[in-house]
PDB file of N, CA and C in Angstrom:
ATOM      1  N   UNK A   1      10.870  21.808  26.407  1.00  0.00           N
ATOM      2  CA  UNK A   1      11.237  22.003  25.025  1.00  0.00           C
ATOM      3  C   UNK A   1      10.126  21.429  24.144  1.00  0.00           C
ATOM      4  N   UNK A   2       9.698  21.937  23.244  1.00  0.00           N
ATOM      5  CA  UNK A   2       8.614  21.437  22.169  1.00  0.00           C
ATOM      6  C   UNK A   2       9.343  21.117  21.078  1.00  0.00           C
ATOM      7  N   UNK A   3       9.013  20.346  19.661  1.00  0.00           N
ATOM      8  CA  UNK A   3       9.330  20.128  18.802  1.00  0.00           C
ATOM      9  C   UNK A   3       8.133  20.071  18.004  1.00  0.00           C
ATOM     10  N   UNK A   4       8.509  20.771  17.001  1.00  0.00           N
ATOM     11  CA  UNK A   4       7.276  20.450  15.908  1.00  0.00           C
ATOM     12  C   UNK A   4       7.642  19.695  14.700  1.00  0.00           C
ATOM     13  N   UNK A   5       7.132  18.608  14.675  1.00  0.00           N
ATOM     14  CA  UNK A   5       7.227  17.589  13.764  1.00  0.00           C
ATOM     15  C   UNK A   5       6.168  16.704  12.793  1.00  0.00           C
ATOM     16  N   UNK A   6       6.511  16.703  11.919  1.00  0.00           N
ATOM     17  CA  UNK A   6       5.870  16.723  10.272  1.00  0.00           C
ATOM     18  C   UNK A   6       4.592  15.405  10.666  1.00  0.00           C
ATOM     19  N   UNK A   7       4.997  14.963  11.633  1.00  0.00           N
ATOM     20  CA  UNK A   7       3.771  13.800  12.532  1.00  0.00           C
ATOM     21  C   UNK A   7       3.867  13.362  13.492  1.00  0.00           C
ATOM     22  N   UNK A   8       2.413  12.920  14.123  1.00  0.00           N
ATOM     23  CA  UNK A   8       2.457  12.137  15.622  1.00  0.00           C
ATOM     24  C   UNK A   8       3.175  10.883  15.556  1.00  0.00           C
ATOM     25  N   UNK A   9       4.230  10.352  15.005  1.00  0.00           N
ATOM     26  CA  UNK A   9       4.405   9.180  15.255  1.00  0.00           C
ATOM     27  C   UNK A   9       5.194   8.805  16.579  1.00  0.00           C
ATOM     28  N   UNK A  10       5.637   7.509  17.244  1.00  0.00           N
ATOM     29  CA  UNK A  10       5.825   7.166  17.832  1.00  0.00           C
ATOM     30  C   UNK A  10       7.487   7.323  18.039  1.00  0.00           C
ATOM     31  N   UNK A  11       7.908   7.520  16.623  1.00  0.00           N
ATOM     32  CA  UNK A  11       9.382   7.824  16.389  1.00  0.00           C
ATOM     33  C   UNK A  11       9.651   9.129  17.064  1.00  0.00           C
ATOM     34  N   UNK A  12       8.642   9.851  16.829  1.00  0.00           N
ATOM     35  CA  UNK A  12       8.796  11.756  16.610  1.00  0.00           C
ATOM     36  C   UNK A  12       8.994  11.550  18.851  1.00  0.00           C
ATOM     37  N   UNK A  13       7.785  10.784  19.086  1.00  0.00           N
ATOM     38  CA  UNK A  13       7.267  11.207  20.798  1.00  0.00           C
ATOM     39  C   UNK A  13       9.171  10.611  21.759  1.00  0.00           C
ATOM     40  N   UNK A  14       9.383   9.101  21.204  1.00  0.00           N
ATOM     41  CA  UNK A  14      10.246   8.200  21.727  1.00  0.00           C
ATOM     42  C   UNK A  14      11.939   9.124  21.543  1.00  0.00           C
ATOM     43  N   UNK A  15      11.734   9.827  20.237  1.00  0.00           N
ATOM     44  CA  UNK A  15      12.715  10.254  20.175  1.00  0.00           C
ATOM     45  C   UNK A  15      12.935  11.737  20.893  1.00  0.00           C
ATOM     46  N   UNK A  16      11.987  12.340  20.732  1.00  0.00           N
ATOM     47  CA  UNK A  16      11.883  13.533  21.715  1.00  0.00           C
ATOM     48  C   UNK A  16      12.117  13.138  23.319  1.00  0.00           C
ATOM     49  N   UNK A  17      11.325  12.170  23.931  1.00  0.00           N
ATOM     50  CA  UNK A  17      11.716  11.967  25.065  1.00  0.00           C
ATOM     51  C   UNK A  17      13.090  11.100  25.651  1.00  0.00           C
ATOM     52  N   UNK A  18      13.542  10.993  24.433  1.00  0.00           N
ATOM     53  CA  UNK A  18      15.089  10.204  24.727  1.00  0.00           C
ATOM     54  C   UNK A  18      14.906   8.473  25.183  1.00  0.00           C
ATOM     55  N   UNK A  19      14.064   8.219  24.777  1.00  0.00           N
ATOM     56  CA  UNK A  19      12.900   6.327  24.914  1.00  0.00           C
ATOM     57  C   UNK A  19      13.721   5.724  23.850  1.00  0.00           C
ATOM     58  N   UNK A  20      13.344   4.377  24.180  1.00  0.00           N
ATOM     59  CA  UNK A  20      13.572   3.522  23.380  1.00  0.00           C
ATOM     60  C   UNK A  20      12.336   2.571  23.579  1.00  0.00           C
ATOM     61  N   UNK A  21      11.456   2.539  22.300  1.00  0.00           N
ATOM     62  CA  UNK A  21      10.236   2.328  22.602  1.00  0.00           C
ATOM     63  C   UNK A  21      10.368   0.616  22.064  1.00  0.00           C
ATOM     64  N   UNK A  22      11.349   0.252  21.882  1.00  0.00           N
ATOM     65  CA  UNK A  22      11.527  -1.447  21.335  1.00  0.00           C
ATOM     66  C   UNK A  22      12.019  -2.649  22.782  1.00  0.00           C
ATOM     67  N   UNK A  23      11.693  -1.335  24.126  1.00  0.00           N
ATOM     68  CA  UNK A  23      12.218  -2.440  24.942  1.00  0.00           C
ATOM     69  C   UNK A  23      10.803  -2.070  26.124  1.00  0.00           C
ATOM     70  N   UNK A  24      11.218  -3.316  27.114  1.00  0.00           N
ATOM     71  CA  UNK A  24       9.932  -3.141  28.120  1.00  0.00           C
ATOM     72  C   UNK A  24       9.867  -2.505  29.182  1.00  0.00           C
ATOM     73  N   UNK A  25      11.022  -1.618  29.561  1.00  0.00           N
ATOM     74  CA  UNK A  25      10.529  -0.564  30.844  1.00  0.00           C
ATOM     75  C   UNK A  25      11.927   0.253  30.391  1.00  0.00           C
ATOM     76  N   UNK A  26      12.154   1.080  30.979  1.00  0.00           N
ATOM     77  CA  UNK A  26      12.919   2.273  30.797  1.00  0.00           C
ATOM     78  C   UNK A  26      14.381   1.909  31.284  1.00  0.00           C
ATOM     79  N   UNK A  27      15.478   2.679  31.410  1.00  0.00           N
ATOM     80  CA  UNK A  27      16.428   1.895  32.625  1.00  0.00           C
ATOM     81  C   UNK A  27      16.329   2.401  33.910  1.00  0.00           C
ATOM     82  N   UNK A  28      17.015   1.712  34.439  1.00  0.00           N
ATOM     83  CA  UNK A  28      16.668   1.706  36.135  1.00  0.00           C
ATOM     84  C   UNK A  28      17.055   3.142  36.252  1.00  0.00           C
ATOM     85  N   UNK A  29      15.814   3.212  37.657  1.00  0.00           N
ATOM     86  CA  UNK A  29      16.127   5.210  38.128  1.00  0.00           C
ATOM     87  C   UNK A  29      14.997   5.653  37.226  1.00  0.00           C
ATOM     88  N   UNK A  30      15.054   5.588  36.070  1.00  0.00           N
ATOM     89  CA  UNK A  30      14.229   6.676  35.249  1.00  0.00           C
ATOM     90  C   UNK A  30      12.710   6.467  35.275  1.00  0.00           C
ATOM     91  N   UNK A  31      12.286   7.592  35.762  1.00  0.00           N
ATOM     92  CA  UNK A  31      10.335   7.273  35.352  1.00  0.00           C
ATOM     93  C   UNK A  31      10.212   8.569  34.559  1.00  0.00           C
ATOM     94  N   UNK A  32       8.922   8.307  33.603  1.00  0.00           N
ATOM     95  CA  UNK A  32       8.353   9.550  32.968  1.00  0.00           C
ATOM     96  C   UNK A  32       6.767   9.922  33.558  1.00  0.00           C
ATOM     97  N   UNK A  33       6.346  11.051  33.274  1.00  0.00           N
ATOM     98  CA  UNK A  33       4.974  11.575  34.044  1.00  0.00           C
ATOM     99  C   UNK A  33       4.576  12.042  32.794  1.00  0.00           C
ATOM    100  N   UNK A  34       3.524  11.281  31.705  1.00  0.00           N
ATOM    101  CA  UNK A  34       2.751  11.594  30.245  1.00  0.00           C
ATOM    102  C   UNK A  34       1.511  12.417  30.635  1.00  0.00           C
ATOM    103  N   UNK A  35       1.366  13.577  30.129  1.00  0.00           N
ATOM    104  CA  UNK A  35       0.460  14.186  30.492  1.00  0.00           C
ATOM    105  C   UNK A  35      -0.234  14.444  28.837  1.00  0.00           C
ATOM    106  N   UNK A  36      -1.205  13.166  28.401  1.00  0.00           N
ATOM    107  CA  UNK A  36      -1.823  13.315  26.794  1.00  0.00           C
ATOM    108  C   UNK A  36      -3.387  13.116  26.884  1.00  0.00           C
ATOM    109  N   UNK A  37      -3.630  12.897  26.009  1.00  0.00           N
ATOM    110  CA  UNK A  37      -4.860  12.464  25.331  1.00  0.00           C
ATOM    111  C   UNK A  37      -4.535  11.080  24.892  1.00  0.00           C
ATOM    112  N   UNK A  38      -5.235  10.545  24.710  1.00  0.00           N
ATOM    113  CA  UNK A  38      -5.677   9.071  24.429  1.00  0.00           C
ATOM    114  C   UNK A  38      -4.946   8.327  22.930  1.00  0.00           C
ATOM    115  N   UNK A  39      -4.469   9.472  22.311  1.00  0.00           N
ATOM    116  CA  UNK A  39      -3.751   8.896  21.433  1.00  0.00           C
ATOM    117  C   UNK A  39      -3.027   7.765  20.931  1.00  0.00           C
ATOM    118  N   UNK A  40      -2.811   7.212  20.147  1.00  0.00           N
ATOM    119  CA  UNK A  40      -2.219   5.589  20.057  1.00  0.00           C
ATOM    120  C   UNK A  40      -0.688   5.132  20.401  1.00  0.00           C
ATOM    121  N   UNK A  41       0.066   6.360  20.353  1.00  0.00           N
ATOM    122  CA  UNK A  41       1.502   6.963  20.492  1.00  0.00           C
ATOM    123  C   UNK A  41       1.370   6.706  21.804  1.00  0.00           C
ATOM    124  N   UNK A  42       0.519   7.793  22.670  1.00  0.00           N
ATOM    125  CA  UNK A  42       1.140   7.710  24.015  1.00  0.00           C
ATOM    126  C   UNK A  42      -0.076   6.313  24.757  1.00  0.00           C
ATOM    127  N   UNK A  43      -0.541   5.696  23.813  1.00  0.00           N
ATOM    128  CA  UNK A  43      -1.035   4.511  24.734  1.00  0.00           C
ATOM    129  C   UNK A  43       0.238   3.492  24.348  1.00  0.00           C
ATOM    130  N   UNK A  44       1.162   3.163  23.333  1.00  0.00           N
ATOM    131  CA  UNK A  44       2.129   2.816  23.486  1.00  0.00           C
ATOM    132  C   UNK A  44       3.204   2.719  24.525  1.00  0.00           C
ATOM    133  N   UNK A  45       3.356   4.049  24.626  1.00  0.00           N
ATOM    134  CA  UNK A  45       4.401   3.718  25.698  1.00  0.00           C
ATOM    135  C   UNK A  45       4.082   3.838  26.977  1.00  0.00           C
ATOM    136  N   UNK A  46       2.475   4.021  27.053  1.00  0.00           N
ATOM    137  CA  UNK A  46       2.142   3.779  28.415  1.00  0.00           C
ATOM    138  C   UNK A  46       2.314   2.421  29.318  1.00  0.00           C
ATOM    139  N   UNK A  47       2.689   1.429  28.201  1.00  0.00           N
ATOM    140  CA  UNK A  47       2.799  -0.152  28.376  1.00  0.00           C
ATOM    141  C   UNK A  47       4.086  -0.079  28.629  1.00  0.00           C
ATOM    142  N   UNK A  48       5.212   0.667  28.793  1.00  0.00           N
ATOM    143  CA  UNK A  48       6.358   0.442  29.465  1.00  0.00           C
ATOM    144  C   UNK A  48       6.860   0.563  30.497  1.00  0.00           C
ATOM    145  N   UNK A  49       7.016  -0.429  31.421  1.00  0.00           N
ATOM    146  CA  UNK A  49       7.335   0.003  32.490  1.00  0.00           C
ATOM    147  C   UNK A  49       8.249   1.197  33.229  1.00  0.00           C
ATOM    148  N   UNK A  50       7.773   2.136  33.805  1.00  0.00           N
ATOM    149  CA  UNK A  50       8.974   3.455  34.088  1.00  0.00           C
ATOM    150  C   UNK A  50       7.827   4.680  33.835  1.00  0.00           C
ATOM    151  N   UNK A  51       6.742   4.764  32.766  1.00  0.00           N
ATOM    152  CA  UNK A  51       5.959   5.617  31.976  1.00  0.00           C
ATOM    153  C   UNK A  51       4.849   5.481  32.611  1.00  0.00           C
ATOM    154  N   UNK A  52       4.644   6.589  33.328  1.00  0.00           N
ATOM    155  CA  UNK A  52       3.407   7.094  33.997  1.00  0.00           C
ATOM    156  C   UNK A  52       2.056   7.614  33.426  1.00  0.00           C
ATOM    157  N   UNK A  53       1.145   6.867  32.971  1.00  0.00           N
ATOM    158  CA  UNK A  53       0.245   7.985  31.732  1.00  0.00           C
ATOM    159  C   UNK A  53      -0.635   8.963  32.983  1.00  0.00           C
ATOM    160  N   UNK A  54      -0.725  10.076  32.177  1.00  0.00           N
ATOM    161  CA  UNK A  54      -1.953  10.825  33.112  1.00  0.00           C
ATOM    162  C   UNK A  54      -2.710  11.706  32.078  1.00  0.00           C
ATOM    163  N   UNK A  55      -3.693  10.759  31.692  1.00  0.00           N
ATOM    164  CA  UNK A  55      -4.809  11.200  30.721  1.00  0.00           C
ATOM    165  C   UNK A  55      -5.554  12.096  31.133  1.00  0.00           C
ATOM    166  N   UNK A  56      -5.828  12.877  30.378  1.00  0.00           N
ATOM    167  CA  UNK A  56      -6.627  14.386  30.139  1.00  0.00           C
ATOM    168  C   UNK A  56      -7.770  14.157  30.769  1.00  0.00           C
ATOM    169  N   UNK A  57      -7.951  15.095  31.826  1.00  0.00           N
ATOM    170  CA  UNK A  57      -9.948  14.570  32.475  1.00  0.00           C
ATOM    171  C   UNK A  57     -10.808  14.962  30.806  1.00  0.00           C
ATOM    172  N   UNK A  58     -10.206  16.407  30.311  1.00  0.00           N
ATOM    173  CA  UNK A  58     -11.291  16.617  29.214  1.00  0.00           C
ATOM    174  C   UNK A  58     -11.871  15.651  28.387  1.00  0.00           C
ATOM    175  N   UNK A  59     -10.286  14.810  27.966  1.00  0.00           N
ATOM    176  CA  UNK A  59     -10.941  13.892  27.181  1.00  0.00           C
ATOM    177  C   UNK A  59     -11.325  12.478  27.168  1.00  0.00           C
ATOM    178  N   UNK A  60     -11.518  12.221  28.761  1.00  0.00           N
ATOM    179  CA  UNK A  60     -11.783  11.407  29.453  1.00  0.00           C
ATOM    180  C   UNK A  60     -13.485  11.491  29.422  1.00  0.00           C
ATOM    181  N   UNK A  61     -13.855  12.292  30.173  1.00  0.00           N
ATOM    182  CA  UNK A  61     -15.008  13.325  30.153  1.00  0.00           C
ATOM    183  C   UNK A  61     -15.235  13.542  28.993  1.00  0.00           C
ATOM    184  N   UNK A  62     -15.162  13.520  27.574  1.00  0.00           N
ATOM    185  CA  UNK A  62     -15.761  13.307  26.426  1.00  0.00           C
ATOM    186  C   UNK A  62     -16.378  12.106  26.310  1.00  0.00           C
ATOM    187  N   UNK A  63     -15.461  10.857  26.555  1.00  0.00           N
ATOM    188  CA  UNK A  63     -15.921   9.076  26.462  1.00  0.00           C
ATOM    189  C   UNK A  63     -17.061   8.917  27.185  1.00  0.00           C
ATOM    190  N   UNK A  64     -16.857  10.032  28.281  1.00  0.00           N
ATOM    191  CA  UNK A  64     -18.220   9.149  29.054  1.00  0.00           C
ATOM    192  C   UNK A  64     -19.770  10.157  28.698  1.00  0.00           C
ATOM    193  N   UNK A  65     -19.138  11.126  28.203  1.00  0.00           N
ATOM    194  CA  UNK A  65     -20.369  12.191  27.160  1.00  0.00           C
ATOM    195  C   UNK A  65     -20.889  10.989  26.372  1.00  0.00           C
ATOM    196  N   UNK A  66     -20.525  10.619  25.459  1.00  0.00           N
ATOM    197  CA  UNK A  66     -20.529   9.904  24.132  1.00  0.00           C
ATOM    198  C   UNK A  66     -20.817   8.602  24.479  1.00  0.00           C
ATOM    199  N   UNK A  67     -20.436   7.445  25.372  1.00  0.00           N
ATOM    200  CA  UNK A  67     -20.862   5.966  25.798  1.00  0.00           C
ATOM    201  C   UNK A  67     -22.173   6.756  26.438  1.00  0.00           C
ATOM    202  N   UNK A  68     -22.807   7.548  27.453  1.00  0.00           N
ATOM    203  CA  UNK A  68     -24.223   8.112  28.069  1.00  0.00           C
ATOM    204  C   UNK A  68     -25.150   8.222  26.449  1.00  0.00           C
ATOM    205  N   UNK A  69     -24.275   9.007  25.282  1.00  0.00           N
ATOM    206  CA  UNK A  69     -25.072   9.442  24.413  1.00  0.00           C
ATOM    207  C   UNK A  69     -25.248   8.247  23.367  1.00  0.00           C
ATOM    208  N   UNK A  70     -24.806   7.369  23.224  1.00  0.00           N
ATOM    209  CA  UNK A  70     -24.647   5.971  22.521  1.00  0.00           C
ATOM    210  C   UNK A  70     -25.907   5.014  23.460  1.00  0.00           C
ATOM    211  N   UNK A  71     -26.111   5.145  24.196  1.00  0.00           N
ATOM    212  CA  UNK A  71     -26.775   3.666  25.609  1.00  0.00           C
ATOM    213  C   UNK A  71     -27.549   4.784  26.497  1.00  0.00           C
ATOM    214  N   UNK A  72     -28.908   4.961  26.438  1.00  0.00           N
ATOM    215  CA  UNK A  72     -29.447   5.898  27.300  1.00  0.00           C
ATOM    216  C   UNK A  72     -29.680   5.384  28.742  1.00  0.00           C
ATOM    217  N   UNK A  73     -29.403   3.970  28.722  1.00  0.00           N
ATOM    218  CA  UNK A  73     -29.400   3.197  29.677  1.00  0.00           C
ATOM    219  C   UNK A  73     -28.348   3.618  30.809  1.00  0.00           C
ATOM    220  N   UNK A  74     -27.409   4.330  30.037  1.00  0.00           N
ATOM    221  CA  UNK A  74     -26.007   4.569  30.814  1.00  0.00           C
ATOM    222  C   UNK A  74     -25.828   6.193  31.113  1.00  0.00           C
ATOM    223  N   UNK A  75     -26.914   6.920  31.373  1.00  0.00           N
ATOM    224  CA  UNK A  75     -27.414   8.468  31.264  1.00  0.00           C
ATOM    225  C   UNK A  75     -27.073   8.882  33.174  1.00  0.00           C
ATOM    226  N   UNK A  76     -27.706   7.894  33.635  1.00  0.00           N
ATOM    227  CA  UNK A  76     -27.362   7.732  35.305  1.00  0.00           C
ATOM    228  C   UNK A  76     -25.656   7.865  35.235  1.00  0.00           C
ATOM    229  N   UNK A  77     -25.116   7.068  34.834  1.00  0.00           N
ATOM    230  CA  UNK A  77     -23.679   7.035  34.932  1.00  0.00           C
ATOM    231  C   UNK A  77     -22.837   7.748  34.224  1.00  0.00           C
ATOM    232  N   UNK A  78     -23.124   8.244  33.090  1.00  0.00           N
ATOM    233  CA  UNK A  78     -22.567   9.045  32.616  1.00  0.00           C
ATOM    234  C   UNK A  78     -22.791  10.810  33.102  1.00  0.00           C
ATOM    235  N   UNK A  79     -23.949  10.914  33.794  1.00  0.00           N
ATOM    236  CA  UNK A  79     -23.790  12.353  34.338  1.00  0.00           C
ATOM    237  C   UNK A  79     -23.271  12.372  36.050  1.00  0.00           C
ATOM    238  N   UNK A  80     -23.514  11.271  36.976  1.00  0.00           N
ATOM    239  CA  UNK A  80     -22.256  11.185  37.918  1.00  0.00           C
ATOM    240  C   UNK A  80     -20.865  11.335  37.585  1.00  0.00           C
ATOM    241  N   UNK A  81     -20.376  10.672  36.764  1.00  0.00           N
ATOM    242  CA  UNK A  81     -19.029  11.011  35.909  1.00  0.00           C
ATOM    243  C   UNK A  81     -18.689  12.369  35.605  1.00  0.00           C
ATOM    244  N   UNK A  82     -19.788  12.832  34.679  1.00  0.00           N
ATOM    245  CA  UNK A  82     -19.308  14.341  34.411  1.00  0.00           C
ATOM    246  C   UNK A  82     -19.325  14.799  35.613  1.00  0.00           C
ATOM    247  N   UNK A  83     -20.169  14.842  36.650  1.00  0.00           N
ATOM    248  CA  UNK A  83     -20.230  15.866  37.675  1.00  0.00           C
ATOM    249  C   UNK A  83     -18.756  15.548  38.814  1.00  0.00           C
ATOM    250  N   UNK A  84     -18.814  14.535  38.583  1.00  0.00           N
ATOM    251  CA  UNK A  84     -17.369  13.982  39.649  1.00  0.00           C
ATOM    252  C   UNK A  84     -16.169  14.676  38.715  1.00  0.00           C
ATOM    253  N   UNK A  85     -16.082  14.692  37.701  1.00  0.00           N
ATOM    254  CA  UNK A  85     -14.871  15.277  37.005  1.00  0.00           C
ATOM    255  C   UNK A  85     -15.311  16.991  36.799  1.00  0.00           C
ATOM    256  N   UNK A  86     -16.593  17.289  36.648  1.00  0.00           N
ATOM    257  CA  UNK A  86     -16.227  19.147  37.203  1.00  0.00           C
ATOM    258  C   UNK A  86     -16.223  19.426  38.723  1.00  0.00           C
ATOM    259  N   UNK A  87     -16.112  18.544  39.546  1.00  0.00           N
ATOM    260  CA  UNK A  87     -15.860  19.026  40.857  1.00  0.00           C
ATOM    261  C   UNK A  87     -14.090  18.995  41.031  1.00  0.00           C
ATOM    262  N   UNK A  88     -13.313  17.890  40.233  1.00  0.00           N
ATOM    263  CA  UNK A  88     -11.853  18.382  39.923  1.00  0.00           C
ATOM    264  C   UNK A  88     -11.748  19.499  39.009  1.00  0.00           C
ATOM    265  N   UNK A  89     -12.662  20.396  38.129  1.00  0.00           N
ATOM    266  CA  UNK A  89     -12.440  21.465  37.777  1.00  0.00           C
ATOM    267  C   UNK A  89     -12.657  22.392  38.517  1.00  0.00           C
ATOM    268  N   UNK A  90     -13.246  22.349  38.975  1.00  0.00           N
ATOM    269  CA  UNK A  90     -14.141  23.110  40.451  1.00  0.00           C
ATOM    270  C   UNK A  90     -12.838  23.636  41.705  1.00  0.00           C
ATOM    271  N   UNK A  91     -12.440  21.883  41.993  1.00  0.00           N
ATOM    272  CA  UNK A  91     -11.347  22.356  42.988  1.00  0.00           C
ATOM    273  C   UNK A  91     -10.243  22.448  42.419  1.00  0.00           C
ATOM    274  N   UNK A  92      -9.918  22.415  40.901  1.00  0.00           N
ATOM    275  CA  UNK A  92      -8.491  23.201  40.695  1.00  0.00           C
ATOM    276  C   UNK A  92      -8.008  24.304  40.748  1.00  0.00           C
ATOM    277  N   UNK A  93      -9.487  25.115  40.235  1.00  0.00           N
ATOM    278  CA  UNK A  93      -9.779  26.528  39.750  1.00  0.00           C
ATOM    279  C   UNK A  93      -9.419  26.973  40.703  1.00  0.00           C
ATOM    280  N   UNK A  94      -9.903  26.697  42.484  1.00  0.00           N
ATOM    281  CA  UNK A  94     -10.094  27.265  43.603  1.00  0.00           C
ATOM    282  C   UNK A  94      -8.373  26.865  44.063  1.00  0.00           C
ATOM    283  N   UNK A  95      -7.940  25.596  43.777  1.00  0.00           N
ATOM    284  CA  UNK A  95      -5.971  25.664  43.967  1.00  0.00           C
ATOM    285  C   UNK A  95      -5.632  27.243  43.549  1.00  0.00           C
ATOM    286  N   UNK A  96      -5.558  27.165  41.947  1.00  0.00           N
ATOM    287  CA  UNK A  96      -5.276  28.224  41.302  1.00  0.00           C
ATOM    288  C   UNK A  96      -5.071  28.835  41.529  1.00  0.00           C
ATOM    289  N   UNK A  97      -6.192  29.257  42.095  1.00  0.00           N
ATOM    290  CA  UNK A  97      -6.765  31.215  42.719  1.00  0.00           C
ATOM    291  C   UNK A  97      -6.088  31.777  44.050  1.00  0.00           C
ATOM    292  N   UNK A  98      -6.298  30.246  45.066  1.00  0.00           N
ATOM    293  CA  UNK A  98      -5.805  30.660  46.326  1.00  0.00           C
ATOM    294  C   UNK A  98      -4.039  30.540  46.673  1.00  0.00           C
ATOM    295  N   UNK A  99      -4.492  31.472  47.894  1.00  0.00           N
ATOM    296  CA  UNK A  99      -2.640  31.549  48.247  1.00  0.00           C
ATOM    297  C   UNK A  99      -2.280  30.501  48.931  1.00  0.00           C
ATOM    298  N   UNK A 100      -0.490  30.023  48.312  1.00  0.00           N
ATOM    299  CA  UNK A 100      -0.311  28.633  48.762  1.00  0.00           C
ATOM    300  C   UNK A 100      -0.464  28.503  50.441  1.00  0.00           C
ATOM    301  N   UNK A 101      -0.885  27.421  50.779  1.00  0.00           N
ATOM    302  CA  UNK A 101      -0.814  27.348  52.364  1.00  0.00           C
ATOM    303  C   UNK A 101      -2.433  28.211  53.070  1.00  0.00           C
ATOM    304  N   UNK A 102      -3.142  28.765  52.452  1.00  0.00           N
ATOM    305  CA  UNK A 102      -4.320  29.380  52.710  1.00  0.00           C
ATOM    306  C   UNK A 102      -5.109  28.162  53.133  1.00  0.00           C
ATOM    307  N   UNK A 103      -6.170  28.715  53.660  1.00  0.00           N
ATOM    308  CA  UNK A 103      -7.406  27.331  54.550  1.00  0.00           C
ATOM    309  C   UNK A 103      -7.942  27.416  52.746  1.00  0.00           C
ATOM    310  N   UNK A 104      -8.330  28.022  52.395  1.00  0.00           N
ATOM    311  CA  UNK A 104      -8.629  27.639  50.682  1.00  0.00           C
ATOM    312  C   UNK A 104      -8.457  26.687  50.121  1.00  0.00           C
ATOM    313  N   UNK A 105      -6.934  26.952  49.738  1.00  0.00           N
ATOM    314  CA  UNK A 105      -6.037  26.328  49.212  1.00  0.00           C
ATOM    315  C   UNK A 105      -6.066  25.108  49.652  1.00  0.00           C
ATOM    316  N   UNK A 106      -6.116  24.706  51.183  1.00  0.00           N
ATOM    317  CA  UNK A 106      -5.830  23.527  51.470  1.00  0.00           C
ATOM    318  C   UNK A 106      -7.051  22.435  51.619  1.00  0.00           C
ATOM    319  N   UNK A 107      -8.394  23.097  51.376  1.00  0.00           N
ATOM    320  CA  UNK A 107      -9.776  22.776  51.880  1.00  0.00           C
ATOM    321  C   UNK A 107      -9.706  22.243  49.815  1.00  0.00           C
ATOM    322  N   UNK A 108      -9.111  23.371  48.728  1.00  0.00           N
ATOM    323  CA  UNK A 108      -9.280  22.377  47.134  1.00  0.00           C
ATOM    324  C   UNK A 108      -8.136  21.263  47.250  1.00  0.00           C
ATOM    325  N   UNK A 109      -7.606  21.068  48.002  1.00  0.00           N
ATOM    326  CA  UNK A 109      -6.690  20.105  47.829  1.00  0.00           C
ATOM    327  C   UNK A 109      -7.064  18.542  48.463  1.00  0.00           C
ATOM    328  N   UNK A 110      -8.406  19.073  49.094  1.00  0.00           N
ATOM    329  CA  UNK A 110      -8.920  17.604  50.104  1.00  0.00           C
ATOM    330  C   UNK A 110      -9.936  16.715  49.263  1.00  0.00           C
TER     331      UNK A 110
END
């Protein structure tokens, strides 16, 4: 279900996901799987116990564009990075494509 709401706040995310973002882990049983961007909202409730963050390679892979392009010192490390994160684009594409259970399929999954 989506909601479109008048802002990113923390009210709009907590209340959409049925949270209560004033306490320190979720109740028992419940976990969430955050699939965002770096935003201040979902670094919030990434601090609760139960809340799984799983940050965006893209914009993960921007930070380390930008710290390489800030520190040329850090040009070595910042293009291992990119290349380690298009080889997970690399082998998703090839998940994607192939049929489940295929030697493919199971060779992007290694």
């Amino acid at each position: 279900m989506f909601k479109v709401a008048a802002s990113r706040s923390t009210d709009v995310l907590t209340s959409h996901l049925g949270i209560d973002a004033d306490v320190a882990a979720l109740e028992a049983g419940r976990r969430l799987l955050v699939s965002s961007d770096f935003f201040t909202v979902y670094q919030s409730i990434a601090k609760l116990e139960g809340v799984d963050p799983l940050w965006c390679w893209a914009h993960i892979r921007r930070y380390f564009i930008r710290a390489g392009d800030a520190d040329k010192q850090l040009e070595p490390w910042k293009t291992a990075w990119v290349e380690r994160i298009g080889a997970l684009y690399v082998a998703h594409r090839a998940m994607r494509t192939a049929e489940t259970g295929s030697p493919p399929h199971q060779l992007s999954r290694a």
